[in-house]
Every structure is written in structure tokens, then in C-alpha cells.
N, C-alpha and C. Protein backbone atom coordinates (compact mmCIF):
# COMPACT_ATOMS: atom_id res chain seq x y z
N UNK A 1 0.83 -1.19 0.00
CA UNK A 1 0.00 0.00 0.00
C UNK A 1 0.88 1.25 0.00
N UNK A 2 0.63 2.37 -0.75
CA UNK A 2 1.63 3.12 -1.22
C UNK A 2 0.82 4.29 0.02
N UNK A 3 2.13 5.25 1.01
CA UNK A 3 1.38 6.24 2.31
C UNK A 3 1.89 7.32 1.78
N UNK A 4 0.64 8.08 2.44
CA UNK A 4 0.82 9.11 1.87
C UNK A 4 0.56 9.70 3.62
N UNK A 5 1.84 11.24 3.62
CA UNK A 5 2.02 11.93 4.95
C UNK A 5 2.02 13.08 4.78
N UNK A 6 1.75 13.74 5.90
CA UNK A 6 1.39 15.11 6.43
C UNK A 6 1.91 15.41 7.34
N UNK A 7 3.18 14.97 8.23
CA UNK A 7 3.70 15.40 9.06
C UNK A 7 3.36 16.55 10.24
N UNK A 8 3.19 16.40 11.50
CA UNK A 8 2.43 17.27 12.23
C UNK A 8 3.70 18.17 12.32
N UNK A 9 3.46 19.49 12.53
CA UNK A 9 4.68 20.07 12.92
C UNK A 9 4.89 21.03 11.59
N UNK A 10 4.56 20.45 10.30
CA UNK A 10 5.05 21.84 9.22
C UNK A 10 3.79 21.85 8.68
N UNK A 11 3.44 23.18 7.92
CA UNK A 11 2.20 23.95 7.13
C UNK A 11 1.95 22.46 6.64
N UNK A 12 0.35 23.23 6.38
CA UNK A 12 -0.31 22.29 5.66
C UNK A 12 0.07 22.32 4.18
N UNK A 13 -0.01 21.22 3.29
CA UNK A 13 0.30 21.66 2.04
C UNK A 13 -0.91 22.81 0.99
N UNK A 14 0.12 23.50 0.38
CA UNK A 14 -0.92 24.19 -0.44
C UNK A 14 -1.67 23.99 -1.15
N UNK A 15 -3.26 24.90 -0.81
CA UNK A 15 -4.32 24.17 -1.27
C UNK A 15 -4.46 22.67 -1.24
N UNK A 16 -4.22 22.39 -0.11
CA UNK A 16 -4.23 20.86 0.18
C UNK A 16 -4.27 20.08 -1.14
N UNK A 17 -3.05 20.34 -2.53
CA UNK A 17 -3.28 19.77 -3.66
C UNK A 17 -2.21 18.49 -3.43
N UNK A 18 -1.44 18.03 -2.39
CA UNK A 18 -0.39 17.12 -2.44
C UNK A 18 -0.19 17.06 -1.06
N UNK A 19 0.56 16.02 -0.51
CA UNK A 19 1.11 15.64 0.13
C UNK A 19 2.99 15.52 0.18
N UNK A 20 3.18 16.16 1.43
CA UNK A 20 4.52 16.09 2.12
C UNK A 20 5.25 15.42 1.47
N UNK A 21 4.65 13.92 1.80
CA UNK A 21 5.79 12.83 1.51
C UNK A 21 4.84 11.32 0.96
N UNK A 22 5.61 10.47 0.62
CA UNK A 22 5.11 9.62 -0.05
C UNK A 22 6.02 8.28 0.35
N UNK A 23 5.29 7.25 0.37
CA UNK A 23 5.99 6.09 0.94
C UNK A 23 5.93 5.06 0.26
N UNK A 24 6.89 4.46 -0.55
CA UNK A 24 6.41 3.50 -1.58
C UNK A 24 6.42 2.49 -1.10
N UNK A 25 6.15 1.29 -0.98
CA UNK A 25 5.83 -0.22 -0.31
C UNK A 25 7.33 -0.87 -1.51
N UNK A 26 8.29 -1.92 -0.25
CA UNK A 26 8.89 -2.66 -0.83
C UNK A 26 8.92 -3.63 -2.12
N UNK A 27 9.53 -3.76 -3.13
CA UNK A 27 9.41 -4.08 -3.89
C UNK A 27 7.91 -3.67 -5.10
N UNK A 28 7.51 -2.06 -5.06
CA UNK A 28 6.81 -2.08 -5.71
C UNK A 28 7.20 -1.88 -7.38
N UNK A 29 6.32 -1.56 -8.38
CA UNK A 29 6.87 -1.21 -9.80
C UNK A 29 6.75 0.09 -10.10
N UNK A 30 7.75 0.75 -10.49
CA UNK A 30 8.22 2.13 -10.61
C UNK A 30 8.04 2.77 -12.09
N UNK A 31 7.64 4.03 -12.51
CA UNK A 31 7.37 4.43 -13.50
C UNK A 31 7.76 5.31 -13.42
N UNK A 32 9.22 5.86 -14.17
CA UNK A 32 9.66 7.05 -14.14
C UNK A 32 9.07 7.90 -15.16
N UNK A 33 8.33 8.92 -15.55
CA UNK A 33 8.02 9.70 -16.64
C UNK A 33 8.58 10.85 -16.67
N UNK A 34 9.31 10.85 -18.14
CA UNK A 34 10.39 11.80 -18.75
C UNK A 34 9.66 12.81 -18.79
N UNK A 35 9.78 14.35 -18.55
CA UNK A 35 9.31 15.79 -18.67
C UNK A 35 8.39 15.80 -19.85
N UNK A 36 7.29 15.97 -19.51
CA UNK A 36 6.14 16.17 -20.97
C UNK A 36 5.54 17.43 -21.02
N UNK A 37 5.43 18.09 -21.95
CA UNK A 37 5.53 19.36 -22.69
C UNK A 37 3.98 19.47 -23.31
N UNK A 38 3.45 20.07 -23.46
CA UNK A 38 2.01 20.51 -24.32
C UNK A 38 2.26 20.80 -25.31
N UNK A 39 2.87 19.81 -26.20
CA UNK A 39 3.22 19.29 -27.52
C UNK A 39 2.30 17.90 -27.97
N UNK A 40 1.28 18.26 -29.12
CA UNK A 40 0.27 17.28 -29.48
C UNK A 40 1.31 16.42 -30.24
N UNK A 41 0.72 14.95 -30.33
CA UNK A 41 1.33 13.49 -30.82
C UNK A 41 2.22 14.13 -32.58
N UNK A 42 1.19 15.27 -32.74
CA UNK A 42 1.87 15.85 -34.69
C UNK A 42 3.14 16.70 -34.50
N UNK A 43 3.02 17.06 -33.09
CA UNK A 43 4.30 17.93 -33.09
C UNK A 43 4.26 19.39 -33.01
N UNK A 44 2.90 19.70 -33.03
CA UNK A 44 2.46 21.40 -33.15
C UNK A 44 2.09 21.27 -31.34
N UNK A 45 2.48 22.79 -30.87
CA UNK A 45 2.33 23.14 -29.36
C UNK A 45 0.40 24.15 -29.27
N UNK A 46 -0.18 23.77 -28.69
CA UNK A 46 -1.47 24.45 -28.38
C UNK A 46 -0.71 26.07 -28.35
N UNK A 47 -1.69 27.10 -28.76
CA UNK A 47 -1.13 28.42 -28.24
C UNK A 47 -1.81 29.21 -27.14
N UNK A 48 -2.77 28.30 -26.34
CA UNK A 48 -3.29 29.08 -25.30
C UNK A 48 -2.85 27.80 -24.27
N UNK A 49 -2.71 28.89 -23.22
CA UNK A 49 -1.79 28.47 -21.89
C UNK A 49 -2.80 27.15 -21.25
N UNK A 50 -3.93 27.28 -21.44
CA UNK A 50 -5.15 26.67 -20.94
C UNK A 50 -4.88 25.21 -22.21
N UNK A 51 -4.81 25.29 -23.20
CA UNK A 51 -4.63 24.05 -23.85
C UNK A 51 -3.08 23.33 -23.89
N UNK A 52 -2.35 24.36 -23.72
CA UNK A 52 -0.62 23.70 -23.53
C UNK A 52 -0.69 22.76 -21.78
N UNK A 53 -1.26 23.64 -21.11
CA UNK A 53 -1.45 22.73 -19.26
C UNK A 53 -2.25 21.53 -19.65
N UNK A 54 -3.57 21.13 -20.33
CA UNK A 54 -4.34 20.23 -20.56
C UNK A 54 -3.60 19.09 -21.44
N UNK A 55 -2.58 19.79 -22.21
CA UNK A 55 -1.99 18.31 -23.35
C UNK A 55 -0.59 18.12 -22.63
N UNK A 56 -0.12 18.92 -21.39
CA UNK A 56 1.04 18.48 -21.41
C UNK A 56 0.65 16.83 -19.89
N UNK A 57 -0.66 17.67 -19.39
CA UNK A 57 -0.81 16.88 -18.12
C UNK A 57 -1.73 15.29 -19.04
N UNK A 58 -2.25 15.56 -20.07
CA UNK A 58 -2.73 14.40 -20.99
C UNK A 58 -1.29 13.47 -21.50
N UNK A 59 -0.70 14.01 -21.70
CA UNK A 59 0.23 13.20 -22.01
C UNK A 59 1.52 12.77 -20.71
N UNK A 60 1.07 13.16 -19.57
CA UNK A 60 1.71 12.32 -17.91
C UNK A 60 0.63 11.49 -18.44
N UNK A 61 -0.59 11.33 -17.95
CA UNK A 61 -1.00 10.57 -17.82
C UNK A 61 -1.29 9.03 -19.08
N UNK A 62 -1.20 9.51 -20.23
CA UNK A 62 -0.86 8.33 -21.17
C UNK A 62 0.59 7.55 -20.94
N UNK A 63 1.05 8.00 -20.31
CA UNK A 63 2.64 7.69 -19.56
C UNK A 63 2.15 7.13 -18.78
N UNK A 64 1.79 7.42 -17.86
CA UNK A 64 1.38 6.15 -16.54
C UNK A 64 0.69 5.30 -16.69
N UNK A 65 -0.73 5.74 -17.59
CA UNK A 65 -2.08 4.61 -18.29
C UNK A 65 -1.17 3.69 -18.65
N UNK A 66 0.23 3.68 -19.75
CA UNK A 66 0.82 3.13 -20.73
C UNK A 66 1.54 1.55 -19.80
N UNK A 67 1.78 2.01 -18.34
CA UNK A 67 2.36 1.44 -17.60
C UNK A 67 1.36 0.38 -16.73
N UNK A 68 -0.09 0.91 -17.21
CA UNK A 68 -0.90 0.06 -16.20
C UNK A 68 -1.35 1.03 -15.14
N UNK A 69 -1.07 2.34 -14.80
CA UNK A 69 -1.69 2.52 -13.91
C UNK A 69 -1.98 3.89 -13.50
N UNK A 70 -2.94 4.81 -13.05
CA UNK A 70 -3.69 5.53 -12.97
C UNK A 70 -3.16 6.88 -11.81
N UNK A 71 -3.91 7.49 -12.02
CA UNK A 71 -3.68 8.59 -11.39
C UNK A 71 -3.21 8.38 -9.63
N UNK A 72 -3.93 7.75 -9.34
CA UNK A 72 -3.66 6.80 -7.72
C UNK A 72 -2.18 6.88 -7.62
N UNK A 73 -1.71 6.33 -8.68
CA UNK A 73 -0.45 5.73 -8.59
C UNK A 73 0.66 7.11 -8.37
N UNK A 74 0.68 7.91 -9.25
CA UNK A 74 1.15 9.02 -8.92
C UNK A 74 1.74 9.35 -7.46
N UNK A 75 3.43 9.32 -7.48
CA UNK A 75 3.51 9.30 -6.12
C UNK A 75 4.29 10.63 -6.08
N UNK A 76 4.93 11.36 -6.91
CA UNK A 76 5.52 12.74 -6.99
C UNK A 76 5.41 13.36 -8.33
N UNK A 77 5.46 14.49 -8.38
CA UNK A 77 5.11 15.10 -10.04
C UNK A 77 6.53 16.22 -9.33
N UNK A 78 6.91 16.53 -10.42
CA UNK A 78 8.18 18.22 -10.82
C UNK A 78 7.33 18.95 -11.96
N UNK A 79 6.92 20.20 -11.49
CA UNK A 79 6.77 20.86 -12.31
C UNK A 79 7.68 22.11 -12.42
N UNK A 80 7.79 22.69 -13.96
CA UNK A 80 8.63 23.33 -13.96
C UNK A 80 7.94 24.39 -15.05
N UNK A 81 7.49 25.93 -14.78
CA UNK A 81 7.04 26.62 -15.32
C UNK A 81 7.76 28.09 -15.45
N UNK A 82 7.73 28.73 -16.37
CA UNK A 82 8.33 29.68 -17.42
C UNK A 82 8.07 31.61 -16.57
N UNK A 83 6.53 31.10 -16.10
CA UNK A 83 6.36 32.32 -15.81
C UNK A 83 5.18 31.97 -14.41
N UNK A 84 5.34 32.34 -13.82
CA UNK A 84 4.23 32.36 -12.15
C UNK A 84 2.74 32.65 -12.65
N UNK A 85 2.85 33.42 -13.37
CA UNK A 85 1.01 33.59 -13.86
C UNK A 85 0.37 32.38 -14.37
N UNK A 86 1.29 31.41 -14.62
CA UNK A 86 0.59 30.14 -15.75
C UNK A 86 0.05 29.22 -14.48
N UNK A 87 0.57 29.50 -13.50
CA UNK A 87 0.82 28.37 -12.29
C UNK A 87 -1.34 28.42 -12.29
N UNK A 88 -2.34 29.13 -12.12
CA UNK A 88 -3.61 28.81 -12.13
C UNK A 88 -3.98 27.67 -13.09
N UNK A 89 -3.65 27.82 -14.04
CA UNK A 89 -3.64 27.15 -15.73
C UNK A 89 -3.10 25.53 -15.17
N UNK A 90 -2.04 25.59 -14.67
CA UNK A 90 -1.00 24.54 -14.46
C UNK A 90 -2.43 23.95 -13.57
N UNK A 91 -2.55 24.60 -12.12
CA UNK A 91 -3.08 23.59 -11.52
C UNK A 91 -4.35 23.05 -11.14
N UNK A 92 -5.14 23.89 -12.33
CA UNK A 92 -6.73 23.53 -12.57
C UNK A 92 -6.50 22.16 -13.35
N UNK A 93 -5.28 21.72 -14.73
CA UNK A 93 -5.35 20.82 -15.17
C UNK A 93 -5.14 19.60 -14.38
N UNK A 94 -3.79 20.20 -13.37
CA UNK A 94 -3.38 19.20 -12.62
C UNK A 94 -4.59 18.39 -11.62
N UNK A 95 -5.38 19.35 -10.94
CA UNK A 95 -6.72 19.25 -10.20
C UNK A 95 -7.56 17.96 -11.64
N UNK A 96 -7.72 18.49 -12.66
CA UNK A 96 -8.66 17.52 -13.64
C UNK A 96 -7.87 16.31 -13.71
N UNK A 97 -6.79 15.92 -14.00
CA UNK A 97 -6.14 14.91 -14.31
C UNK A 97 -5.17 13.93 -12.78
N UNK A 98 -5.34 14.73 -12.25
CA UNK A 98 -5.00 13.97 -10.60
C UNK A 98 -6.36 13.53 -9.52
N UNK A 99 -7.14 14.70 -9.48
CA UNK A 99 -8.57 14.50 -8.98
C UNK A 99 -7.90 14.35 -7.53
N UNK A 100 -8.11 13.38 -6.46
CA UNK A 100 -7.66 13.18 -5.09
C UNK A 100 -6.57 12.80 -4.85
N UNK A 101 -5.85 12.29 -5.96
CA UNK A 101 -4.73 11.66 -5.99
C UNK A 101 -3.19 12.28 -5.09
N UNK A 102 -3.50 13.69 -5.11
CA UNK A 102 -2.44 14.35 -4.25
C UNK A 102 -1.28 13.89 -4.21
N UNK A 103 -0.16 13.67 -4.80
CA UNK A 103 1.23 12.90 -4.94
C UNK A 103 2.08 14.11 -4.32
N UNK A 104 3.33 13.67 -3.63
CA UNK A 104 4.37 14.87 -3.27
C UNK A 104 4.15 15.72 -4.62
N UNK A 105 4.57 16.84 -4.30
CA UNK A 105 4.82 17.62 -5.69
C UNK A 105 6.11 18.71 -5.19
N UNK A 106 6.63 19.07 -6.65
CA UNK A 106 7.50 20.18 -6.41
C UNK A 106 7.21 20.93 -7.78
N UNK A 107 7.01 23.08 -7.55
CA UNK A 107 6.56 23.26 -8.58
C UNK A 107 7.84 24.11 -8.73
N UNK A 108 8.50 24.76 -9.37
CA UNK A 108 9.41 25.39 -10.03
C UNK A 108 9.51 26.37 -11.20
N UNK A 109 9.92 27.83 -10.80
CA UNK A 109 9.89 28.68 -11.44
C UNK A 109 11.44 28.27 -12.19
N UNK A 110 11.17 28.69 -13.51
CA UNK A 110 12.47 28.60 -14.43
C UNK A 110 12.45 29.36 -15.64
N UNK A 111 13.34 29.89 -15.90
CA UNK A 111 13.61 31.47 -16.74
C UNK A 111 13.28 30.38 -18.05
N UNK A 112 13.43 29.68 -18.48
CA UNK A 112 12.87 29.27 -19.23
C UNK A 112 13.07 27.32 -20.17
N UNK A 113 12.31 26.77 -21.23
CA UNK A 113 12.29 25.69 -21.68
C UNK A 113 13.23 25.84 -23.39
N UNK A 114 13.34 24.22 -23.35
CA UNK A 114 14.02 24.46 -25.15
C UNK A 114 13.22 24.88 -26.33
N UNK A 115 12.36 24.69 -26.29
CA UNK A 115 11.18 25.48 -26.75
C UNK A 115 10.93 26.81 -26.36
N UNK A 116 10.76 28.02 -26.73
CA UNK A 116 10.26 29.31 -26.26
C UNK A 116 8.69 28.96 -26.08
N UNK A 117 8.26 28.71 -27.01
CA UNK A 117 6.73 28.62 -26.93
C UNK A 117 6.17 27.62 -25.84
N UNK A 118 7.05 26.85 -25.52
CA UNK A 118 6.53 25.77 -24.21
C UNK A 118 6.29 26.50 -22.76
N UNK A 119 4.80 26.50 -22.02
CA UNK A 119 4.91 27.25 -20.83
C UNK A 119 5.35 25.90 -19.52
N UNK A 120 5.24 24.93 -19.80
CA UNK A 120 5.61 23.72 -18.55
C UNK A 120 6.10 22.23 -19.21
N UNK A 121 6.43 22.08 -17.98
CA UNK A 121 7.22 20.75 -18.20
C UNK A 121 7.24 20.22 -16.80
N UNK A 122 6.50 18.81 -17.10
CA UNK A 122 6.55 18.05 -15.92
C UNK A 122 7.19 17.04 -15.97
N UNK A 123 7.27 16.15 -14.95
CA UNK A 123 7.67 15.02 -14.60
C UNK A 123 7.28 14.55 -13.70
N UNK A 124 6.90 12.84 -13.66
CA UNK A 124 6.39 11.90 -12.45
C UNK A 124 6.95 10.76 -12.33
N UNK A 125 6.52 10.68 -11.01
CA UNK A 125 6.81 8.60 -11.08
C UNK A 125 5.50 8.55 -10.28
N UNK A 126 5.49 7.00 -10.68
CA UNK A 126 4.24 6.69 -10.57
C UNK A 126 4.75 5.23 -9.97
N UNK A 127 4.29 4.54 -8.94
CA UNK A 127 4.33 3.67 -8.01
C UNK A 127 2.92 2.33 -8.26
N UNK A 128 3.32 1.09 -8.20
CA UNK A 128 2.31 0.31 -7.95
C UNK A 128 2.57 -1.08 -7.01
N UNK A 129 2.30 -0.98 -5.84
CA UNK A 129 2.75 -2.37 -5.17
C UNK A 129 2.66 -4.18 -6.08
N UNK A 130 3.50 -4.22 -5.23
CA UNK A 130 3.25 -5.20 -6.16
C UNK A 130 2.88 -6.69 -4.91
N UNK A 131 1.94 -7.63 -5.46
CA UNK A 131 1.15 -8.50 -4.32
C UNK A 131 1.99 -9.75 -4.81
């Protein structure tokens, strides 16, 4: 069973969207997912901030689906965004495509991606015990 903590003693997490820390169960199966970008399968980037957050967090999650397993599984996400204003954008999608799931998270301001036109870039692992 994969735990999820809150440690008494430091702030609550923000907007209660994640959790502290995360505890993976021995010998579970690990899914590292490489930084995904709001770049559609053709190769063209959405040009509103609201459709680049929706295809980049669609394509974490075809990364984890791909592996067998679901948003649950999600045990830390990195996000890494261009400019602080996008961060609403970022985490309404994240809210649609995580739902309760709350995984550690870390979000990150960064002057910028290899792409100019790219506003985020994430990354996860994704955890599944194994019985």
C-alpha cells in the first residue's frame, strides 16, 4: 500500500493539492516519466496556456495509463514553469487529471524551456505495489 504523509509540525500543504511525503511499499513497480511538454502526438504546441497545461498533463498521464496505472499511482510530479502567472492554468489541469490523488509535488519557477513557446514541463513517477 503506497502512504501518503502530512507530518504534524510543518504547514499544511498548499491548497491541500499534495502531500509532504510519499511512501512506496517494498518491492513495488516504478514508473519514471520523462518531462512532458504541451506538444500534441503531430508535433504542433497548443497556443493558449489553458490548452498547452491540458496536453502536457494528458500526455503524464498516457505515460502512466501506458504502464498500467492511474492517477492513484502518482507518487511525486516536478513541475517546472516559465512564468508564475501560468501556475492557475498549471493547476486547474493538474486538479482535472490527478482529482484526489495528491502525490508529493515540487513546482518550479524557471527562466525558461528548449522550446520558447513551451509554458511547462513536468515530470512523475508513478508507483504500484506489487502482491
Amino acid at each position: 500500500m503506497i502512504e501518503k504523509l502530512n507530518p504534524p509540525g510543518i504547514v499544511t500543504p498548499l491548497n491541500n493539492a499534495y502531500h509532504h511525503a510519499v511512501v512506496i511499499p517494498p518491492n513495488a513497480r516504478l514508473c519514471y516519466v520523462a518531462g512532458q511538454v504541451g506538444m500534441r502526438a503531430d508535433g504542433s504546441t497548443p497556443e493558449s496556456l489553458e490548452e498547452q497545461a491540458e496536453q502536457a498533463w494528458r500526455n503524464v498521464m498516457a505515460c502512466v495509463e501506458a504502464a498500467g496505472m492511474s492517477a492513484q499511482n502518482v507518487v511525486k510530479i516536478n513541475a517546472y514553469l516559465v512564468d508564475a502567472a501560468d501556475y492557475p492554468a498549471f493547476a486547474a489541469a493538474r486538479t482535472k487529471y490527478l482529482g484526489d490523488a495528491r502525490p508529493a509535488s515540487t513546482a518550479i519557477l524557471i527562466k525558461g524551456l528548449l522550446k520558447p513557446e513551451w509554458r511547462f514541463e513536468i515530470e512523475a513517477v508513478a508507483a504500484q505495489p506489487v502482491s
